[in-house]
Protein backbone atom coordinates (compact mmCIF):
# COMPACT_ATOMS: atom_id res chain seq x y z
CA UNK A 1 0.00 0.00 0.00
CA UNK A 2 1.34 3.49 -1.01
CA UNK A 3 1.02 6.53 0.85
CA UNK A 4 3.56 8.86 2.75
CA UNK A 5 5.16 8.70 6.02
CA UNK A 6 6.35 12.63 6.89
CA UNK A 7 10.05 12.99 8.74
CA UNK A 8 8.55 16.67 9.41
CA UNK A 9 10.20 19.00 11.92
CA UNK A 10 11.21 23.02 11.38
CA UNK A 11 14.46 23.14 9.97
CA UNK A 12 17.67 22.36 11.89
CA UNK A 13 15.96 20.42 14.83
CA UNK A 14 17.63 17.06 13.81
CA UNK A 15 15.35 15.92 11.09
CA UNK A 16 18.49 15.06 8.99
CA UNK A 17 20.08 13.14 11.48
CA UNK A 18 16.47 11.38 11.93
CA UNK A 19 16.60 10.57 8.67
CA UNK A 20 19.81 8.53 8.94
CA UNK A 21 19.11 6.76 11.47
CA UNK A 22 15.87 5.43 10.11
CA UNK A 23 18.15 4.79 6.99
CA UNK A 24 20.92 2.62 9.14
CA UNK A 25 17.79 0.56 11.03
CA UNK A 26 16.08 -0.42 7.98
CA UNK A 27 19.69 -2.01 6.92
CA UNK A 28 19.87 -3.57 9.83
CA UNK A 29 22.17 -0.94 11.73
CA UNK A 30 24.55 -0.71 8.37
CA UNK A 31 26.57 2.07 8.20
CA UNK A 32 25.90 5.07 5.98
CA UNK A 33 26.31 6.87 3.30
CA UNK A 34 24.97 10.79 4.26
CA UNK A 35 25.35 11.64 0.78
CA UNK A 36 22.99 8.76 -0.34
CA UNK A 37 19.99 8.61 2.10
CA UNK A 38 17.46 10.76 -0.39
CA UNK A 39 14.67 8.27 -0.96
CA UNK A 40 14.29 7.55 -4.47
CA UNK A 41 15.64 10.70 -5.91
CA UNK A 42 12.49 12.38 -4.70
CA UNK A 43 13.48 15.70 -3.11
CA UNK A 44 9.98 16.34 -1.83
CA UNK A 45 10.55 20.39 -3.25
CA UNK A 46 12.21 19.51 -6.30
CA UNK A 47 11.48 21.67 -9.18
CA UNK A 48 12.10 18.99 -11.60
CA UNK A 49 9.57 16.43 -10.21
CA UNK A 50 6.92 19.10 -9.98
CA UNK A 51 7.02 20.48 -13.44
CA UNK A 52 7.03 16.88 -14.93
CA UNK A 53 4.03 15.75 -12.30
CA UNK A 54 1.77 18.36 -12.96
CA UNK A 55 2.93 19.52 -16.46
CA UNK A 56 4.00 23.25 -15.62
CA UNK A 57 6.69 25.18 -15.29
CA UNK A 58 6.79 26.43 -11.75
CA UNK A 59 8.64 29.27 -13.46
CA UNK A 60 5.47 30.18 -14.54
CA UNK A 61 3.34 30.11 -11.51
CA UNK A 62 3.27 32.38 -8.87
CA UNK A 63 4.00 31.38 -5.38
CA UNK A 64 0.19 30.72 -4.71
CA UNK A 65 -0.41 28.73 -7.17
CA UNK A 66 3.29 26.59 -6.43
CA UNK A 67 1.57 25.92 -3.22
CA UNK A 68 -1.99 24.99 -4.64
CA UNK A 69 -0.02 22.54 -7.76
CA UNK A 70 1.94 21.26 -4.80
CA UNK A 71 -0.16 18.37 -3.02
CA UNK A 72 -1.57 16.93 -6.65
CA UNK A 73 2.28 16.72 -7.48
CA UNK A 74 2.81 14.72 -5.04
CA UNK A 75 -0.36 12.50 -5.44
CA UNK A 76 0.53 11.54 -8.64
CA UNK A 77 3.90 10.70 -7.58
CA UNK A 78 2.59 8.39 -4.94
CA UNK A 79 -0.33 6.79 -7.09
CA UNK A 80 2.84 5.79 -8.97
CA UNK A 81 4.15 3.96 -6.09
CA UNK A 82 3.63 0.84 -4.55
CA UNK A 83 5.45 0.91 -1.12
CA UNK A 84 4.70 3.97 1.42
CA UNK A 85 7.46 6.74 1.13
CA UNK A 86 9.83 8.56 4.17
CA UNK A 87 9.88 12.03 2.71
CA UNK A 88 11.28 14.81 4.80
CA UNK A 89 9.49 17.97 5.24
CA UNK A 90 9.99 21.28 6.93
CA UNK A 91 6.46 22.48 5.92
CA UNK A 92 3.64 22.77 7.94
CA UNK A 93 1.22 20.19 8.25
CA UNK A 94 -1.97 19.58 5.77
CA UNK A 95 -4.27 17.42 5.75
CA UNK A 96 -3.50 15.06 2.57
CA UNK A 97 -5.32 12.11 2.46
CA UNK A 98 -2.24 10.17 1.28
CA UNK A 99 -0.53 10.73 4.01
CA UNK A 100 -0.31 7.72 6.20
CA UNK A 101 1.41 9.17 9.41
CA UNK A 102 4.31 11.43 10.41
CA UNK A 103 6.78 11.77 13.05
CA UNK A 104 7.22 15.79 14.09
CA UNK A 105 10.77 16.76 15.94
CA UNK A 106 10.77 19.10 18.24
CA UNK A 107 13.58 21.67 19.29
CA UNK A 108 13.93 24.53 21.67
CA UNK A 109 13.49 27.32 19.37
CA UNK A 110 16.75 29.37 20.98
CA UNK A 111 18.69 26.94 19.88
CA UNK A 112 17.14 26.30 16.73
CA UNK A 113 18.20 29.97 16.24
CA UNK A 114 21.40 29.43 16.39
CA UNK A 115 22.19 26.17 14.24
CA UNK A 116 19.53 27.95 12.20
CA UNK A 117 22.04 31.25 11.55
CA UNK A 118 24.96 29.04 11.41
CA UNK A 119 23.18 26.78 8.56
CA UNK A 120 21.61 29.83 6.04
CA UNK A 121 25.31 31.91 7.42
CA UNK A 122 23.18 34.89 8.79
CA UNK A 123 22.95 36.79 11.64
CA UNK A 124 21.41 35.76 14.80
CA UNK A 125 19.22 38.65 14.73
CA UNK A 126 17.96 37.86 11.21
CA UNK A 127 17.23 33.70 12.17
CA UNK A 128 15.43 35.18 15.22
CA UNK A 129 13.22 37.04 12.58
CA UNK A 130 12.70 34.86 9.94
CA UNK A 131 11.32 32.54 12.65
CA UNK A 132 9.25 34.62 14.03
CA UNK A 133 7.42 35.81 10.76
CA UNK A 134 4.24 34.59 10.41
CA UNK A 135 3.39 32.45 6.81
CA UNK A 136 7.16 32.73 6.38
CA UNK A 137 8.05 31.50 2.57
CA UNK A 138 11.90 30.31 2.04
CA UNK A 139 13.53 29.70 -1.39
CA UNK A 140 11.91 32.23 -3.17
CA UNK A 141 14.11 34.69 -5.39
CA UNK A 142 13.56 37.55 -7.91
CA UNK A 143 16.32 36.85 -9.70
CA UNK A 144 17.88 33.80 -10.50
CA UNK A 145 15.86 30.12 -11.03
CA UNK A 146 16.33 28.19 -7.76
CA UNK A 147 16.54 24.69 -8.27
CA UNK A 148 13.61 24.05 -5.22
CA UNK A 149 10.92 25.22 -4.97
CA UNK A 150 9.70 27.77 -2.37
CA UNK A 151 8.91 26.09 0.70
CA UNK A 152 6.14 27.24 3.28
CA UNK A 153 7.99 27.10 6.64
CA UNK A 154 5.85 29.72 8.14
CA UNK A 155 7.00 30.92 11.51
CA UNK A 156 8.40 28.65 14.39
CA UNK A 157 5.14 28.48 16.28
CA UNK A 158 3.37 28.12 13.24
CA UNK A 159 5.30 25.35 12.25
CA UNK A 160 4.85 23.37 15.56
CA UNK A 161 1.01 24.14 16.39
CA UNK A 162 -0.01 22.78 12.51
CA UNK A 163 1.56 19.80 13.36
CA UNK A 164 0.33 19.36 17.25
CA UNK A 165 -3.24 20.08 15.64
CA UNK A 166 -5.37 17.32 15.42
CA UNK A 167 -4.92 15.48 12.20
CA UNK A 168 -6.62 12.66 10.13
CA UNK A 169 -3.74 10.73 10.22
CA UNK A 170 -1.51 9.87 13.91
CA UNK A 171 1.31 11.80 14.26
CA UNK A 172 4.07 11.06 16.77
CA UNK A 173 6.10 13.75 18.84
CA UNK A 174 9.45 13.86 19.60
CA UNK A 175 11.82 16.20 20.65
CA UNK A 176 15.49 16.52 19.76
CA UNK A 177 16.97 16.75 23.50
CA UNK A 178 15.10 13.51 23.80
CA UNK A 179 16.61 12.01 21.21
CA UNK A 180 20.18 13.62 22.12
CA UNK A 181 19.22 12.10 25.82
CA UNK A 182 18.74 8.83 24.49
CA UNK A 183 18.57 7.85 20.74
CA UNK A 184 17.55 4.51 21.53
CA UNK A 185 14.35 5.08 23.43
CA UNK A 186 13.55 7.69 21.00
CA UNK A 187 13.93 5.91 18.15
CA UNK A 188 11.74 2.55 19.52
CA UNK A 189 9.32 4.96 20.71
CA UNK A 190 8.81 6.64 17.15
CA UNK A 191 9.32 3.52 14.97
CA UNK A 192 5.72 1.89 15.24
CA UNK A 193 4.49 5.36 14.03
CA UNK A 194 5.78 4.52 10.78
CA UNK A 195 5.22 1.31 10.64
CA UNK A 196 8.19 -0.45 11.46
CA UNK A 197 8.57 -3.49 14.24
CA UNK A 198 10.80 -2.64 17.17
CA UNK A 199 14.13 -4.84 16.68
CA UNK A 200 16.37 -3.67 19.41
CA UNK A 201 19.44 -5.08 18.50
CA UNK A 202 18.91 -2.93 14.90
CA UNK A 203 17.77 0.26 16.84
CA UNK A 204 21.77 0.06 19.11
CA UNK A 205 23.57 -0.52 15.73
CA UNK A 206 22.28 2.38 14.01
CA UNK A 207 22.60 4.79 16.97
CA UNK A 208 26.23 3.95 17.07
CA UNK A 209 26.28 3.72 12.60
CA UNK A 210 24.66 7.48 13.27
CA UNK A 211 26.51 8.91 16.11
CA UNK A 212 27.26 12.94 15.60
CA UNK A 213 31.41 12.44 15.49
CA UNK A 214 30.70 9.77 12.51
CA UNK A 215 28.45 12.12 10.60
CA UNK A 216 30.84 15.16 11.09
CA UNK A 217 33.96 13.05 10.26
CA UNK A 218 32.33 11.91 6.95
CA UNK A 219 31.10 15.44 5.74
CA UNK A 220 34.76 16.66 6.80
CA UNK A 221 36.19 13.96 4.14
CA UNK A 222 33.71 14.05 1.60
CA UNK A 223 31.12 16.94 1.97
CA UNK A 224 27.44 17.36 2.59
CA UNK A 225 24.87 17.47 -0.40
CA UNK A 226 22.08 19.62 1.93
CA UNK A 227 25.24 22.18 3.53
CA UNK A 228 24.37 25.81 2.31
CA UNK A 229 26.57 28.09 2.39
CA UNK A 230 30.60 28.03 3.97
CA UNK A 231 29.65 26.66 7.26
CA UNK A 232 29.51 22.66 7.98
CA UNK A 233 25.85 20.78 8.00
CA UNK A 234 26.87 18.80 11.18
CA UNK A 235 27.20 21.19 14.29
CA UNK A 236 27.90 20.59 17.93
CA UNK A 237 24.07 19.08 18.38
CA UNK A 238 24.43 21.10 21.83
CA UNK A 239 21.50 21.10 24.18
CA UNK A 240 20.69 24.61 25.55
CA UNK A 241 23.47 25.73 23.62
CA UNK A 242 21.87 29.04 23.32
CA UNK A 243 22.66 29.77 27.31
CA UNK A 244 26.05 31.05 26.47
CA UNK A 245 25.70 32.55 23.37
CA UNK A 246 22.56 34.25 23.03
CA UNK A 247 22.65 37.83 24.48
CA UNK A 248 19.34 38.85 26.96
CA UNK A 249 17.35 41.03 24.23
CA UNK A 250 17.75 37.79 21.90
CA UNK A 251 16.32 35.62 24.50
CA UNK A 252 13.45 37.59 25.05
CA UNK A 253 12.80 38.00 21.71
CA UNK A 254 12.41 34.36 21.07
CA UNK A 255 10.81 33.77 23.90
CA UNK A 256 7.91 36.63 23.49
CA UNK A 257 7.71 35.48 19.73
CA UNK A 258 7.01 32.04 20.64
CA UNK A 259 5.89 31.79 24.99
CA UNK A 260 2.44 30.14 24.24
CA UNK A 261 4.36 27.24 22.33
CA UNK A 262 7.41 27.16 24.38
CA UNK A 263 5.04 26.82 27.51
CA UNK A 264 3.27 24.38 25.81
CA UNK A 265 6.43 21.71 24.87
CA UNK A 266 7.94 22.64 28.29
CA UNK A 267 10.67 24.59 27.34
CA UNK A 268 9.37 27.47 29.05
CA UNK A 269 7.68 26.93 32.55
CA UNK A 270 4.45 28.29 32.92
CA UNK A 271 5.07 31.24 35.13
CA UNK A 272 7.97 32.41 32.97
């Protein structure tokens, strides 16, 4: 049966790293390849899969109707299918009725900020605001013919309350200091979400296949098809990083962008 499984999260909360791991369990806790865990070729906001699915040039559309083509794009690559799909997604949440469930990572927006500036090599100040605009659309450009299409991240609480909503199909949370606490519980915990059995021998091999020095070591040799810009994909993966390196007026604004969410995941208590 076809369908889609979402790896959905907003970006840099460990989605990528997700993504290898369920690669390495599926093989059994192989090693892998980070340039070579794309499923199918499919990148899920690939300009060249939409204009052949829906028989447009997204050159040609404006961002509206990108966003409207979008969803039967994908249909028709999944009628085509007959095995559910892992696609990765920093979107926000829809209601597609081929989706067949989705895993959501969490992160504590301060320091998404910062792996977030790192990754796009901006400011701090200008990662605080792009995740706190509302309906926020990345990859869009005036001027030259990017090779993805634009991408509705909107902002950071935007992101995370379309996917808490209630949804017609289950969705499983997770949040990335969990799985930096203990990839092992968080990985058997997330697995029968989409619809794998729980081997735990598998599960220890591809923590340690997956583990952040292996990752960093290979896209030090080799490079990193996803890095934009001069800065490395694979960071420290600190928890509450931000502490020492965010000043007091960047804290606050993070934290009066996105309070009612914060609170709400616990990253914030609720007297704060």
């Amino acid at each position: 049966m076809s369908g889609i499984y979402w790896l959905a999260s907003y970006p840099k909360s460990g989605n990528t790293w997700l993504r290898l791991l369920l690669h390495s369990y599926v093989a059994g806790g192989a090693a892998v390849d980070i340039n070579g865990a794309a499923p199918d070729g499919w990148n899920v906001n690939g300009r060249t899969q939409f204009d052949e699915a829906v028989g447009l040039a997204a050159s040609d559309l404006t961002d509206a109707e990108i966003l409207a083509w979008w969803p039967a794009a994908l249909q028709k690559w999944v009628q085509a299918r007959a095995e559910p799909a892992y696609l990765k997604t920093h979107g926000m949440a829809a209601p597609w009725d081929f989706t067949r469930g989705a895993v959501y990572l969490v992160r504590d927006p301060r320091d998404v900020a910062l792996s977030l500036a790192r990754h796009t090599d901006r400011s701090l100040d200008t990662a605080i605001e792009i995740m706190g605009t509302r309906d926020k659309l990345m990859n869009r450009s005036r001027y030259w013919l990017q090779r993805r299409l634009l991408q509705s991240w909107g902002s950071w609480s935007q992101n995370v309350e379309s996917w808490l909503a209630p949804a017609p199909f289950p969705v499983h949370i997770v949040s990335y200091e969990a799985m930096r606490a203990d990839p092992a519980a968080a990985l058997s915990g997330l697995l029968p979400a989409l619809g794998f059995q729980v081997d735990p021998g598998a599960i220890k091999a591809a923590v340690a296949a997956t583990a952040l020095e292996t990752l960093q070591a290979q896209e030090a040799a080799k490079g990193f098809v996803e890095a934009e810009g001069p800065n490395r994909f694979f960071g420290e993966g600190r928890v509450q990083g931000w502490r020492d390196r965010l000043t007091p007026a960047q804290i606050a604004r993070i934290e009066t962008d996105h309070g009612p969410v914060m609170r709400r995941l616990g990253y914030l208590d609720a007297h704060h």
